[in-house]
C-alpha atoms as a PDB file:
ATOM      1  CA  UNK A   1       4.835 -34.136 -95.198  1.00  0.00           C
ATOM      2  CA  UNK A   2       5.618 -30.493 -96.392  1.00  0.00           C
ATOM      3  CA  UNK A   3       9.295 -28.999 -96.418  1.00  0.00           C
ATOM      4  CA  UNK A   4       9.950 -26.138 -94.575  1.00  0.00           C
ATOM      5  CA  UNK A   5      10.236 -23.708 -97.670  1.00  0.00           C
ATOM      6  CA  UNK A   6       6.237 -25.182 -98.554  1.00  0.00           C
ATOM      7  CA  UNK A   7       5.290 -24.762 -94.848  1.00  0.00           C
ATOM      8  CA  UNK A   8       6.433 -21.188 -94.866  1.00  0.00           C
ATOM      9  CA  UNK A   9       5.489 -20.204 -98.545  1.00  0.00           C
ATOM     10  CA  UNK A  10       1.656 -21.265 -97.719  1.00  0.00           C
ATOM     11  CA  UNK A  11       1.957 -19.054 -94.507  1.00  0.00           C
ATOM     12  CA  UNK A  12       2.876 -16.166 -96.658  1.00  0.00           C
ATOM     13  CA  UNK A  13       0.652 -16.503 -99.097  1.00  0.00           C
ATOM     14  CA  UNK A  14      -2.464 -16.536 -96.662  1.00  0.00           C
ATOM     15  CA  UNK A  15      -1.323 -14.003 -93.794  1.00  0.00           C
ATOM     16  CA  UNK A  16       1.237 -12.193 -96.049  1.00  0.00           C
ATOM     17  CA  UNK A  17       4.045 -11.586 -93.462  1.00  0.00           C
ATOM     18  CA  UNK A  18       6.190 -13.553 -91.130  1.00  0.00           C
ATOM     19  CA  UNK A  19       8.548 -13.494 -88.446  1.00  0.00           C
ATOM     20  CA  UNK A  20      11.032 -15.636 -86.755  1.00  0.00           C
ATOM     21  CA  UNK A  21       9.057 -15.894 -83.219  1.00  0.00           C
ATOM     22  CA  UNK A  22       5.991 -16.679 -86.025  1.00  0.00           C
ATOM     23  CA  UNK A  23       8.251 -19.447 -87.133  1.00  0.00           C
ATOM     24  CA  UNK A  24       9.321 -21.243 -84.571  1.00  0.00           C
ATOM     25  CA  UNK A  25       5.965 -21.556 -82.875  1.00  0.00           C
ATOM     26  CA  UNK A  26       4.183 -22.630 -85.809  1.00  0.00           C
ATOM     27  CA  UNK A  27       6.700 -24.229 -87.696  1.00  0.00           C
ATOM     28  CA  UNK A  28       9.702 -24.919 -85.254  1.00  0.00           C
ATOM     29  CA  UNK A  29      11.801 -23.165 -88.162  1.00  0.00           C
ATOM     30  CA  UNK A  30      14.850 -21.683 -86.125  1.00  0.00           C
ATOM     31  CA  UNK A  31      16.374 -20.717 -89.172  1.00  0.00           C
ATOM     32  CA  UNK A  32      13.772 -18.176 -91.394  1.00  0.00           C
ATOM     33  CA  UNK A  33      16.347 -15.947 -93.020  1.00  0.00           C
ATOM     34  CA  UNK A  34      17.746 -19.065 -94.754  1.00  0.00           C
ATOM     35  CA  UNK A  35      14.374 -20.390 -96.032  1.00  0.00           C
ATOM     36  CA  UNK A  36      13.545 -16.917 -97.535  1.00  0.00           C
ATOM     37  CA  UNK A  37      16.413 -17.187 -98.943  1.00  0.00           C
ATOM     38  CA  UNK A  38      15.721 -20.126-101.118  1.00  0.00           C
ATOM     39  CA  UNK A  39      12.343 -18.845-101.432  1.00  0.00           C
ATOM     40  CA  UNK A  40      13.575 -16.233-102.919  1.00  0.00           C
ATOM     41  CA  UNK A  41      16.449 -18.009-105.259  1.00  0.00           C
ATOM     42  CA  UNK A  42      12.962 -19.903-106.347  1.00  0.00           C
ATOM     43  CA  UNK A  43      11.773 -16.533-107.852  1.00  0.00           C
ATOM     44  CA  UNK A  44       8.844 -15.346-104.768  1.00  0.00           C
ATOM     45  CA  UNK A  45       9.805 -11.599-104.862  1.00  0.00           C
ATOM     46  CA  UNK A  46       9.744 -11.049-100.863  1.00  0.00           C
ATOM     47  CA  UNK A  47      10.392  -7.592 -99.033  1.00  0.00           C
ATOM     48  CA  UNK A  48      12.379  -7.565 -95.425  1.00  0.00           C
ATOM     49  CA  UNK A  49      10.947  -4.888 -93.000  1.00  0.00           C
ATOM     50  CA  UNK A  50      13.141  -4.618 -89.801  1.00  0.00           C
ATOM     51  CA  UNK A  51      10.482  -3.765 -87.268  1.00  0.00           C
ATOM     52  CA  UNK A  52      11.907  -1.987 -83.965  1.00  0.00           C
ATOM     53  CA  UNK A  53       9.433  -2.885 -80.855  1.00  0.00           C
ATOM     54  CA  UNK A  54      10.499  -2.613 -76.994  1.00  0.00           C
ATOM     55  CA  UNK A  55      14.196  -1.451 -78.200  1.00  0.00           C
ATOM     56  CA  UNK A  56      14.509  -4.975 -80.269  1.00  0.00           C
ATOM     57  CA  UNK A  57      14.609  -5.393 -84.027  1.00  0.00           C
ATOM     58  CA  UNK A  58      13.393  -8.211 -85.533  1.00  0.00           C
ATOM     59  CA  UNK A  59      12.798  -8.763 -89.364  1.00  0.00           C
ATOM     60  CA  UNK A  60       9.317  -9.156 -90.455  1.00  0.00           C
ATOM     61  CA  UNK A  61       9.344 -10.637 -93.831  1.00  0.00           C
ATOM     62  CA  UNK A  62       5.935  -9.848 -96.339  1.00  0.00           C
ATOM     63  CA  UNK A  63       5.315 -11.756 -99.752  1.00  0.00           C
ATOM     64  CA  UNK A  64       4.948  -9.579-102.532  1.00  0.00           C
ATOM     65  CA  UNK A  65       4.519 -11.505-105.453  1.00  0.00           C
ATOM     66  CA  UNK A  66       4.745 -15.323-105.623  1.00  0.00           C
ATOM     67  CA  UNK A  67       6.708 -16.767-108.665  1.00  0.00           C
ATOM     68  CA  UNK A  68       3.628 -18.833-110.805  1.00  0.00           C
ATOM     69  CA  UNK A  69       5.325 -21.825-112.544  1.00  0.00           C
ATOM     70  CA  UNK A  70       4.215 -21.801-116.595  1.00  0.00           C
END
């Protein structure tokens, strides 16, 4: 069984962008922020894009470069 951080990391690197309400319907991940977060303390260089649609912001997270492992 895959962690969260895998689940979401995989996501990313096939669609290239996430959000929260992505998430928890795929993933049941309540919590994003805090798994990009560590995906990001793991070296995957991700950008945060606050989107604005129907006067609510939401972040919208795209992978830019995934850390390889030498």
């Amino acid at each position: 069984m895959k962690t969260q951080k895998e689940e979401i990391l995989q996501y990313l690197k096939k669609h290239k962008t996430i959000t929260s309400w992505d998430a928890i319907q795929m993933f049941h991940v309540t919590r994003l922020a805090a798994v990009i977060f560590l995906l990001k303390q793991d070296g995957h260089e991700i950008f945060t894009e606050i989107v604005t649609k129907d006067n609510k912001k939401f972040a919208k997270y795209r992978l830019i470069k995934e850390f390889k492992h030498d």
